[in-house]
C-alpha atoms as a PDB file:
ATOM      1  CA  UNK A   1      58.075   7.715  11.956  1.00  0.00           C
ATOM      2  CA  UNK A   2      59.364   4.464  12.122  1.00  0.00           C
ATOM      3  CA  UNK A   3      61.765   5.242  14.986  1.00  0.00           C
ATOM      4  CA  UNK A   4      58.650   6.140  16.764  1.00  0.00           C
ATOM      5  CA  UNK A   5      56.759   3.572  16.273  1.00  0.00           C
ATOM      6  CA  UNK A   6      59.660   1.503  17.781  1.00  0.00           C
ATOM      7  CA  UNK A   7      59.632   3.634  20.781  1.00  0.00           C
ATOM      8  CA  UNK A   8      55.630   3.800  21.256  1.00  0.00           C
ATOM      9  CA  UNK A   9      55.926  -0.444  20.939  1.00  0.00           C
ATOM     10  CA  UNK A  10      58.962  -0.343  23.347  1.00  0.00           C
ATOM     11  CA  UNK A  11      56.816   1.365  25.737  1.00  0.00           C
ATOM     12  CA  UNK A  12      53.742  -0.639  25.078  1.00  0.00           C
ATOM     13  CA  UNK A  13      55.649  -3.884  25.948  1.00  0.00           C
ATOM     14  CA  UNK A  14      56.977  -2.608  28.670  1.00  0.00           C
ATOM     15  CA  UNK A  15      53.604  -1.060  30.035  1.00  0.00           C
ATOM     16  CA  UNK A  16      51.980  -4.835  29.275  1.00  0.00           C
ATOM     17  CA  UNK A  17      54.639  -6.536  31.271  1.00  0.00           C
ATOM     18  CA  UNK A  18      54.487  -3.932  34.243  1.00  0.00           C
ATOM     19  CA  UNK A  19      50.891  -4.681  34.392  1.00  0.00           C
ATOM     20  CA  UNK A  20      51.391  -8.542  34.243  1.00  0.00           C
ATOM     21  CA  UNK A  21      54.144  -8.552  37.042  1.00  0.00           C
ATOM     22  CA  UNK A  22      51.959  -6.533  38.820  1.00  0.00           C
ATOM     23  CA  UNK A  23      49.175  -8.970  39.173  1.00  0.00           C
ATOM     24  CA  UNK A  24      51.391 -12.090  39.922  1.00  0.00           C
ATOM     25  CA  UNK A  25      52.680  -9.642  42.838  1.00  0.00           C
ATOM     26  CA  UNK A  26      48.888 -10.292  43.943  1.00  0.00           C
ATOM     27  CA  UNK A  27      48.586 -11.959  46.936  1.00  0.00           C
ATOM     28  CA  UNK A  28      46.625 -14.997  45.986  1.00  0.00           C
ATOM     29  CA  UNK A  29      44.183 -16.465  48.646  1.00  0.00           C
ATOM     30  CA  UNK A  30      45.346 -19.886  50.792  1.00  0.00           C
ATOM     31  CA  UNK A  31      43.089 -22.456  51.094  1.00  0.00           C
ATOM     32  CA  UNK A  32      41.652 -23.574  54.547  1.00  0.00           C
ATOM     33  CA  UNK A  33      39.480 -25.616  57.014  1.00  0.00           C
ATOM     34  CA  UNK A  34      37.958 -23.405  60.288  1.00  0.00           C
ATOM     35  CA  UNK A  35      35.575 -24.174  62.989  1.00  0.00           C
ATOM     36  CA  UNK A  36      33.332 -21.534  63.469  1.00  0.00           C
ATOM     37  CA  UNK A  37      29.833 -21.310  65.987  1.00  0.00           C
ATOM     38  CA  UNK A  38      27.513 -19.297  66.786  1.00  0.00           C
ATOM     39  CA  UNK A  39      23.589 -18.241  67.361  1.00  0.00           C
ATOM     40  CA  UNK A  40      21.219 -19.459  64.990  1.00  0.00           C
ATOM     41  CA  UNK A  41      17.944 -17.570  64.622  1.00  0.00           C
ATOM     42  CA  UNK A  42      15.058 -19.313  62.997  1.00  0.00           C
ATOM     43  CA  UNK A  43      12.972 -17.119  60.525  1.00  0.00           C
ATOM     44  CA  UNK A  44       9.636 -17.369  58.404  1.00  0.00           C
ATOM     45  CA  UNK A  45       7.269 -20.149  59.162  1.00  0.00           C
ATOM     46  CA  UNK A  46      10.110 -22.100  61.358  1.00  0.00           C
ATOM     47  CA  UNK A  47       9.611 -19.702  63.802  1.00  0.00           C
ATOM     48  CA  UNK A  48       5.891 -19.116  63.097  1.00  0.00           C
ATOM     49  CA  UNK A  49       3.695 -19.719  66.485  1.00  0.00           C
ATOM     50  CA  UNK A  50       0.359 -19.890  64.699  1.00  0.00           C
ATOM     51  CA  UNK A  51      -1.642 -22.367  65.365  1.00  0.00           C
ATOM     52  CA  UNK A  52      -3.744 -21.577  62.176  1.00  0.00           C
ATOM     53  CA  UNK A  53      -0.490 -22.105  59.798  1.00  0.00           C
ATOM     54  CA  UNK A  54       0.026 -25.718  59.536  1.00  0.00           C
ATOM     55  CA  UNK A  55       3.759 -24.908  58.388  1.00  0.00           C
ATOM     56  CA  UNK A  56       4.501 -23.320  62.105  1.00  0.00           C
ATOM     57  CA  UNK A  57       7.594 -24.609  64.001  1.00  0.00           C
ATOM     58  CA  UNK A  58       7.694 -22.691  66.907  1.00  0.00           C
ATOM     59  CA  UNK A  59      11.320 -22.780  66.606  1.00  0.00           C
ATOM     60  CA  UNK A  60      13.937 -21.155  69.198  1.00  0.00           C
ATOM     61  CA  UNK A  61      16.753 -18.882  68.771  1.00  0.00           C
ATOM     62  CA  UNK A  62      19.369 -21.382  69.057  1.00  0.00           C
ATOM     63  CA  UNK A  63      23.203 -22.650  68.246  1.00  0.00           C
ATOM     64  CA  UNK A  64      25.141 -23.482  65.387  1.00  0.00           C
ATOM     65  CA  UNK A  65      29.078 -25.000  65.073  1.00  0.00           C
ATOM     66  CA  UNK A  66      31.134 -27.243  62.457  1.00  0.00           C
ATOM     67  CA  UNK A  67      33.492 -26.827  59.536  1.00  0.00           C
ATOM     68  CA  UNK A  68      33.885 -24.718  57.024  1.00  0.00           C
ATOM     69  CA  UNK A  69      36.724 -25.421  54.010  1.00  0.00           C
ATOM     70  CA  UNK A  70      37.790 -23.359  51.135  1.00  0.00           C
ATOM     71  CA  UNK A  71      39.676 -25.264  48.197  1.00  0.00           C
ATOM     72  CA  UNK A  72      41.224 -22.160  45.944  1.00  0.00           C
ATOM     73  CA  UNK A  73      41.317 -23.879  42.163  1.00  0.00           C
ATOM     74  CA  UNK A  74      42.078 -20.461  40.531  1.00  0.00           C
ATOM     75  CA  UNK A  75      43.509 -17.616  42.204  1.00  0.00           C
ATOM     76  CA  UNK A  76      40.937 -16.090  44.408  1.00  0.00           C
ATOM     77  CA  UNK A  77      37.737 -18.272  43.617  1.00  0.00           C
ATOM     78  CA  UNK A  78      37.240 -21.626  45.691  1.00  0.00           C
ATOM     79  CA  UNK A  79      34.966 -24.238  46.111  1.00  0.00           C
ATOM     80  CA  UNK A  80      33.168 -23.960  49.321  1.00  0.00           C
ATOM     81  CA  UNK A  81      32.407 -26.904  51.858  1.00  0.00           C
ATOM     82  CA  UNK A  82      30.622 -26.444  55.395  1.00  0.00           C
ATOM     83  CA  UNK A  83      29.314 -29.075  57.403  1.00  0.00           C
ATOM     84  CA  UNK A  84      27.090 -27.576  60.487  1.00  0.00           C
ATOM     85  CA  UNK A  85      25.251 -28.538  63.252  1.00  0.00           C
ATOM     86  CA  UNK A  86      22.505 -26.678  64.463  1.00  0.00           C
ATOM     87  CA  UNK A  87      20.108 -26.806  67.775  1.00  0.00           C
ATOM     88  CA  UNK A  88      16.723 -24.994  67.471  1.00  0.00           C
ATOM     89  CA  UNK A  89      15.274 -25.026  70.708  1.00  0.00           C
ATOM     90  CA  UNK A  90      11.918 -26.859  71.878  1.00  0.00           C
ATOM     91  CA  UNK A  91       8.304 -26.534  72.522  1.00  0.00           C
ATOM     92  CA  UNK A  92       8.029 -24.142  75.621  1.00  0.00           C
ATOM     93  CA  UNK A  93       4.751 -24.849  78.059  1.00  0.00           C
ATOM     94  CA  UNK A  94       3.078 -21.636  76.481  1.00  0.00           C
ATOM     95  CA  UNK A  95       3.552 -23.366  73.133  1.00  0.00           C
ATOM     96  CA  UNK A  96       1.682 -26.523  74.205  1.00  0.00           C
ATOM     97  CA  UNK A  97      -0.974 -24.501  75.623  1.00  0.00           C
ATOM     98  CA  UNK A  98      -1.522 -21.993  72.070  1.00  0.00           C
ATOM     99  CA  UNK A  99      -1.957 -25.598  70.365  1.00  0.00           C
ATOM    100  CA  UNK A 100      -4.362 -27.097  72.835  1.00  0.00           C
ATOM    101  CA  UNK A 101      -6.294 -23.502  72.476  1.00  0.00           C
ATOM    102  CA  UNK A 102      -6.117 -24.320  68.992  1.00  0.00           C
ATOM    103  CA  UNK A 103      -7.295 -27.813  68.929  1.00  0.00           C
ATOM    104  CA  UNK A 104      -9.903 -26.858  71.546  1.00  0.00           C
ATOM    105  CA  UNK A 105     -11.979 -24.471  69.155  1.00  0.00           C
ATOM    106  CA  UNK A 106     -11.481 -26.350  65.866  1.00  0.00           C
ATOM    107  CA  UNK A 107     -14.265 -29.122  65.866  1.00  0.00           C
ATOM    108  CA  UNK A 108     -15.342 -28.282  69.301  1.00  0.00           C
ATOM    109  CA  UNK A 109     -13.749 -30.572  71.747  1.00  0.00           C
ATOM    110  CA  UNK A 110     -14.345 -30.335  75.951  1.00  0.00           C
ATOM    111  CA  UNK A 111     -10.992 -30.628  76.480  1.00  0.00           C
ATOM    112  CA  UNK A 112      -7.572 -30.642  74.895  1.00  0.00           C
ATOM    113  CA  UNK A 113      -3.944 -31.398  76.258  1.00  0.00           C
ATOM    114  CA  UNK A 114      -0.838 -31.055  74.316  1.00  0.00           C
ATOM    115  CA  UNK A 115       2.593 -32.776  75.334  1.00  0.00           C
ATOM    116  CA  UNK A 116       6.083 -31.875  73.781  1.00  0.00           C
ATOM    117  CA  UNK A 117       8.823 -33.504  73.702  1.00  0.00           C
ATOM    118  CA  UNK A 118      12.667 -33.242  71.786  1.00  0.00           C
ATOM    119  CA  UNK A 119      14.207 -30.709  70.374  1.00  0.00           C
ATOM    120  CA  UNK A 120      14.932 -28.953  67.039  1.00  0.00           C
ATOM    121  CA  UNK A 121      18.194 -31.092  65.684  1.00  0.00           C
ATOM    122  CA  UNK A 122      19.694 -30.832  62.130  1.00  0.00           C
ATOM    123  CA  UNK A 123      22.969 -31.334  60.185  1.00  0.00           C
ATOM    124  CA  UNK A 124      23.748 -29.702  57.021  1.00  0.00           C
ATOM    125  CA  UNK A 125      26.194 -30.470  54.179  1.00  0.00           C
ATOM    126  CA  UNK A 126      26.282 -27.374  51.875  1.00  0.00           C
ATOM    127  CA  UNK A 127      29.249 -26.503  49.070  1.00  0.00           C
ATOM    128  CA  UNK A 128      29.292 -24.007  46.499  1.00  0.00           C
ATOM    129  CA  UNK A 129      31.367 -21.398  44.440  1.00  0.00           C
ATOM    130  CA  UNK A 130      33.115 -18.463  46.678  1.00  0.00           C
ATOM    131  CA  UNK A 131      35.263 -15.867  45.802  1.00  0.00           C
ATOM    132  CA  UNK A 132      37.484 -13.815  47.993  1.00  0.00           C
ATOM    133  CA  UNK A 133      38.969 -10.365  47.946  1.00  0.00           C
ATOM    134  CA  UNK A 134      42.271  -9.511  49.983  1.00  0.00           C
ATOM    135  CA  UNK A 135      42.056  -6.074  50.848  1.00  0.00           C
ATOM    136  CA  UNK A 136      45.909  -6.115  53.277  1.00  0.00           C
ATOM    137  CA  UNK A 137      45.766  -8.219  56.492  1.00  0.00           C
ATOM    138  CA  UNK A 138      41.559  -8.695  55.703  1.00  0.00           C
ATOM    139  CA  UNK A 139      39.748 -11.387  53.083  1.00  0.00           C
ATOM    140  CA  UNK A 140      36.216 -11.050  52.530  1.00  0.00           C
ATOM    141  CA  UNK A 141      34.471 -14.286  51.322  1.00  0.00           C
ATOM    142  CA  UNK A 142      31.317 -14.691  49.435  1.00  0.00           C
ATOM    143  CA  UNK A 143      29.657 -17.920  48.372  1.00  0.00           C
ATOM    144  CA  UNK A 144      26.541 -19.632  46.905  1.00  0.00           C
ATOM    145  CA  UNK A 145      26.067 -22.654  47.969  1.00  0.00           C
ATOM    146  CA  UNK A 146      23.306 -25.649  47.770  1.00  0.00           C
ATOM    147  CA  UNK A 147      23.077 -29.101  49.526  1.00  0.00           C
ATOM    148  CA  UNK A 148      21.287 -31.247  51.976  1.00  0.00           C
ATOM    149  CA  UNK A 149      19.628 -30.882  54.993  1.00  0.00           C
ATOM    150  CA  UNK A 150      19.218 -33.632  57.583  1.00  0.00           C
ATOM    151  CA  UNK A 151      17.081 -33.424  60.414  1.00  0.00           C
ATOM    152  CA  UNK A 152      17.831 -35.867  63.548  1.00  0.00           C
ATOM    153  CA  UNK A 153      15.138 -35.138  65.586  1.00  0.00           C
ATOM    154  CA  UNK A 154      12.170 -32.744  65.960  1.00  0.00           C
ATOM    155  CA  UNK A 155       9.999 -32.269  68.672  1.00  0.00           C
ATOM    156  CA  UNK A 156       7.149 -34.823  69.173  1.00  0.00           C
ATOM    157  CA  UNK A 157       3.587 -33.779  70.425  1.00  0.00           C
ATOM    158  CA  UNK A 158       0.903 -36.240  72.089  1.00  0.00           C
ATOM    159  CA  UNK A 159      -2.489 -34.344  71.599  1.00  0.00           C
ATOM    160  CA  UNK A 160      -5.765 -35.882  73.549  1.00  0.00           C
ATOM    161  CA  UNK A 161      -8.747 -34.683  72.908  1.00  0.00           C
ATOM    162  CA  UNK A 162     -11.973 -34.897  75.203  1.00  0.00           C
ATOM    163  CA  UNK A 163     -15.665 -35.037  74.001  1.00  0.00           C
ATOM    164  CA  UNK A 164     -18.579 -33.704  75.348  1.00  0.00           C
ATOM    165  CA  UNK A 165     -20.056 -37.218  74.657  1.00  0.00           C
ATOM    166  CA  UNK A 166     -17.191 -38.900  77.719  1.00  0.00           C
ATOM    167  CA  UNK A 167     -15.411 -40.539  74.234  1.00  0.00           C
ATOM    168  CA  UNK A 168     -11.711 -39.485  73.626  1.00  0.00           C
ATOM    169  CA  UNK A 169      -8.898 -39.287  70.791  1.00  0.00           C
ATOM    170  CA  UNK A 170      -5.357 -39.317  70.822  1.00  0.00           C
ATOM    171  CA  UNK A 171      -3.296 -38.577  67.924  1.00  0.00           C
ATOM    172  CA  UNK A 172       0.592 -37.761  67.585  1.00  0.00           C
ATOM    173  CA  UNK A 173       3.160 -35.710  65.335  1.00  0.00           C
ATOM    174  CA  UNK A 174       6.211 -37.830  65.089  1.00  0.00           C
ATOM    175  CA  UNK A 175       9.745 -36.813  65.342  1.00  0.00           C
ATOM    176  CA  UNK A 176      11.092 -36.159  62.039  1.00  0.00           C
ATOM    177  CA  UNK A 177      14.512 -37.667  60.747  1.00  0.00           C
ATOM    178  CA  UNK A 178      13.983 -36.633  57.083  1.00  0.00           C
ATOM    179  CA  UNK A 179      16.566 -35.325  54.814  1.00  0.00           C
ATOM    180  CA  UNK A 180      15.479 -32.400  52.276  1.00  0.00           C
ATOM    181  CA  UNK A 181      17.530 -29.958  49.732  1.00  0.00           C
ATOM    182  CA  UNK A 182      18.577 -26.523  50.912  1.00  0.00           C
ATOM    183  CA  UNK A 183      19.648 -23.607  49.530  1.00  0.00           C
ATOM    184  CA  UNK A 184      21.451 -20.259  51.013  1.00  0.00           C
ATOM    185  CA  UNK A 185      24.762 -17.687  50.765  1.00  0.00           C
ATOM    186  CA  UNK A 186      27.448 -16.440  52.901  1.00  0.00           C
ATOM    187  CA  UNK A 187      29.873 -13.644  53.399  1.00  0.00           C
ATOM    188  CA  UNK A 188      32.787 -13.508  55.657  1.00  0.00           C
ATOM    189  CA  UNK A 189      35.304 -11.391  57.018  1.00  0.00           C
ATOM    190  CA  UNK A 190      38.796 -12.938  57.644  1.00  0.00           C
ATOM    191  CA  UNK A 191      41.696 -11.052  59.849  1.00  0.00           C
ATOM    192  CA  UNK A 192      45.118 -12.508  59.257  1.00  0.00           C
ATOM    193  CA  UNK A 193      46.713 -13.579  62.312  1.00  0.00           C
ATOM    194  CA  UNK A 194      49.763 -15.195  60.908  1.00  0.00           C
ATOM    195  CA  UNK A 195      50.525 -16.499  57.659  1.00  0.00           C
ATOM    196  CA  UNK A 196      48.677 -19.594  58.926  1.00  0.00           C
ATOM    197  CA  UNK A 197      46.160 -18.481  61.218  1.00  0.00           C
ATOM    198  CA  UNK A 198      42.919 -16.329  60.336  1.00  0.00           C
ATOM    199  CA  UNK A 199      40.146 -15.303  63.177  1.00  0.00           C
ATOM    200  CA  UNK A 200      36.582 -14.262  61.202  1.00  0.00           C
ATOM    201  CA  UNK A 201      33.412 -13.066  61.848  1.00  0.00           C
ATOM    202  CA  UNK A 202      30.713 -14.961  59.113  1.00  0.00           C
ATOM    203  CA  UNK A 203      26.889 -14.148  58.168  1.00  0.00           C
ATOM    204  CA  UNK A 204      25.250 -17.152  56.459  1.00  0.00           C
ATOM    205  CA  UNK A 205      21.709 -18.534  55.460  1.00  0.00           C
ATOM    206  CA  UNK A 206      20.153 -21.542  55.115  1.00  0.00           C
ATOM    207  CA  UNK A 207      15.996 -22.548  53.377  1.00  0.00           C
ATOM    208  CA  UNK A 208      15.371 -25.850  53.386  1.00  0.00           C
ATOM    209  CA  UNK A 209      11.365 -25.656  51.332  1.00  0.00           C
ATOM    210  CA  UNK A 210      10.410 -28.479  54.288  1.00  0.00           C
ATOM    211  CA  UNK A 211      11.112 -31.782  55.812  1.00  0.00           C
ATOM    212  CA  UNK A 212       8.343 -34.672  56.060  1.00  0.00           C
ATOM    213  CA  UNK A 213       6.281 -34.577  58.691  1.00  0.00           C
ATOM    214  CA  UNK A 214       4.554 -38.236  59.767  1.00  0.00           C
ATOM    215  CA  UNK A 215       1.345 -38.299  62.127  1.00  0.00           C
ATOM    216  CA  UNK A 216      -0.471 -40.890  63.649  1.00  0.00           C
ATOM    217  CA  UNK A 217      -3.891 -41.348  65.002  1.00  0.00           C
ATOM    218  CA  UNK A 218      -5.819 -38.107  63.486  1.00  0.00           C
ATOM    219  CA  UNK A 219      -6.557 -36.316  60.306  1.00  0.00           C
ATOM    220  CA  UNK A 220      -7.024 -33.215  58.831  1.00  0.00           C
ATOM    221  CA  UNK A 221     -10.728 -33.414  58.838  1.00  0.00           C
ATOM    222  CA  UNK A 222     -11.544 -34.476  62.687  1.00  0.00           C
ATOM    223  CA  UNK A 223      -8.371 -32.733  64.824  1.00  0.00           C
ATOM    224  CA  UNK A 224      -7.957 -29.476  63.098  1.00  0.00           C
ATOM    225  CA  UNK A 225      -3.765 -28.311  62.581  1.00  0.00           C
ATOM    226  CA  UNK A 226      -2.398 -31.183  60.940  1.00  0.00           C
ATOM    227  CA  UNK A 227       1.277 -30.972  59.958  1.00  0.00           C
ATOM    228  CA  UNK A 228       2.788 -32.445  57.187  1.00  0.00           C
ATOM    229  CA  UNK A 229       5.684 -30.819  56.221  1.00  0.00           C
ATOM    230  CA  UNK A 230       8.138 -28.129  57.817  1.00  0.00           C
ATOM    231  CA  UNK A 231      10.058 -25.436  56.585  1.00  0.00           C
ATOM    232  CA  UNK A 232      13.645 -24.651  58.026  1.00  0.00           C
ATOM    233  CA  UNK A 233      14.772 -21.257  57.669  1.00  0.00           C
ATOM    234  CA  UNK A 234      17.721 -19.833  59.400  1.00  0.00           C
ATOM    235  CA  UNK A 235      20.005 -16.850  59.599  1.00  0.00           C
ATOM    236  CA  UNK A 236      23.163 -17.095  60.905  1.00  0.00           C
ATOM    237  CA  UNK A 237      26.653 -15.521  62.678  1.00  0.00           C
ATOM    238  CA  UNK A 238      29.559 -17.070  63.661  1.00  0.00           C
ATOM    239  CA  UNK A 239      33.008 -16.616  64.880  1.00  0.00           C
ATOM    240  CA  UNK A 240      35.858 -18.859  63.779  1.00  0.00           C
ATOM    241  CA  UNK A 241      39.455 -19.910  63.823  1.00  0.00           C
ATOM    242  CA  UNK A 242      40.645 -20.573  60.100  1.00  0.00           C
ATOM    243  CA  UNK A 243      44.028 -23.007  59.402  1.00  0.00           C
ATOM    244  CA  UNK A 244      45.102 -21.868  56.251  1.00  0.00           C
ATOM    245  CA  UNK A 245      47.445 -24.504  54.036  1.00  0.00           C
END
């Protein structure tokens, strides 16, 4: 009995350190830095073009590029760091005109002309937890991640208003450089290239609950659509080229 209890232990031990070789024999994922870009496709309200939702943003599909980082602290899970860029588009002529429409039938004006200017500009500084599996010459990367969003400009509208009684009003909707919190995910799929050099393919989202909106000139109560505050929702896919280190 007791000789096979050594031999059942023998095996045991040998079974445990089999198993423990075998996952330092992992590969283990490399930490890197990649520029990636990309279309950007605005969703929900940001791309709303109803003049009766006050959220609307009549945003464009559009284009998205920066840097993305991985920093591995324990085998395959990382802490995630992308800065981005991202162009929405602007006011189109047919947008102006659904506004004017808009402001035309609320409070019953003669006449109303709508002017647009600047475009849809943000930067965004997100980070988060990500873990990766290597699956041969492929990595697959998924994160949560949280940070800021910082809007440089937005487009600015001019919006004149004629009365039947010759008397006028102009009010405007100010570009926006707030900053607001935002929220999203990613997943990726890495191809090695070399043992330094990845090429990858990455979905990713952004929701930003809204950036401030300042007005001048009008109200809520005389114009009609006043905006206050705007959402920034995006879905995203990019191509990049990862240096891993």
């Amino acid at each position: 009995m007791k000789k096979h209890l050594t031999i059942l232990s023998a095996i045991l031990v040998t079974f445990i350190s089999f198993k423990a070789s075998a996952q330092d024999d992992k590969p283990q994922a490399k930490s890197y830095l990649s520029f990636f870009g990309g279309p950007s496709i605005p969703t929900g309200s940001f791309a709303s073009t109803s003049y009766s939702n006050n959220s609307s943003g009549f945003a464009k599909k559009g284009v998205t590029f920066g840097l993305d980082a991985g920093i591995y602290v324990y085998k395959n899970l990382a802490i995630g760091v992308a800065l981005g860029f991202q162009d929405q588009g602007e006011l189109t002529q047919a947008d102006a005109q659904n506004l004017a429409n808009g402001y035309n039938s609320s409070f019953i004006k003669d006449q109303t002309s709508v002017t647009a200017v600047n475009r849809y500009h943000n930067f965004t500084l997100m980070a988060g937890p990500q873990y990766s599996f290597l699956i041969k010459n492929f990595t697959i990367d998924v994160r949560a991640d949280a940070g800021l969003l910082r809007s440089t400009k937005t487009p600015s509208l001019t919006i004149v208003f004629d009365y039947s009684s010759n008397s006028g009003q102009t009010y405007y909707q100010l570009s926006s450089g707030a900053m607001a919190f935002a929220y999203g995910g990613s997943a990726g799929l890495r191809y090695a290239l070399s043992d330094s050099w990845d090429v990858g393919l990455k979905f990713n989202y952004v929701d930003c609950s809204g950036i401030k909106i300042s007005n001048t000139g009008g109200d809520a109560g005389t114009t009609g659509r006043y905006q206050t505050n705007l959402p920034i929702t995006v879905f995203q896919t990019t191509l990049g080229m990862t240096l891993k280190f």
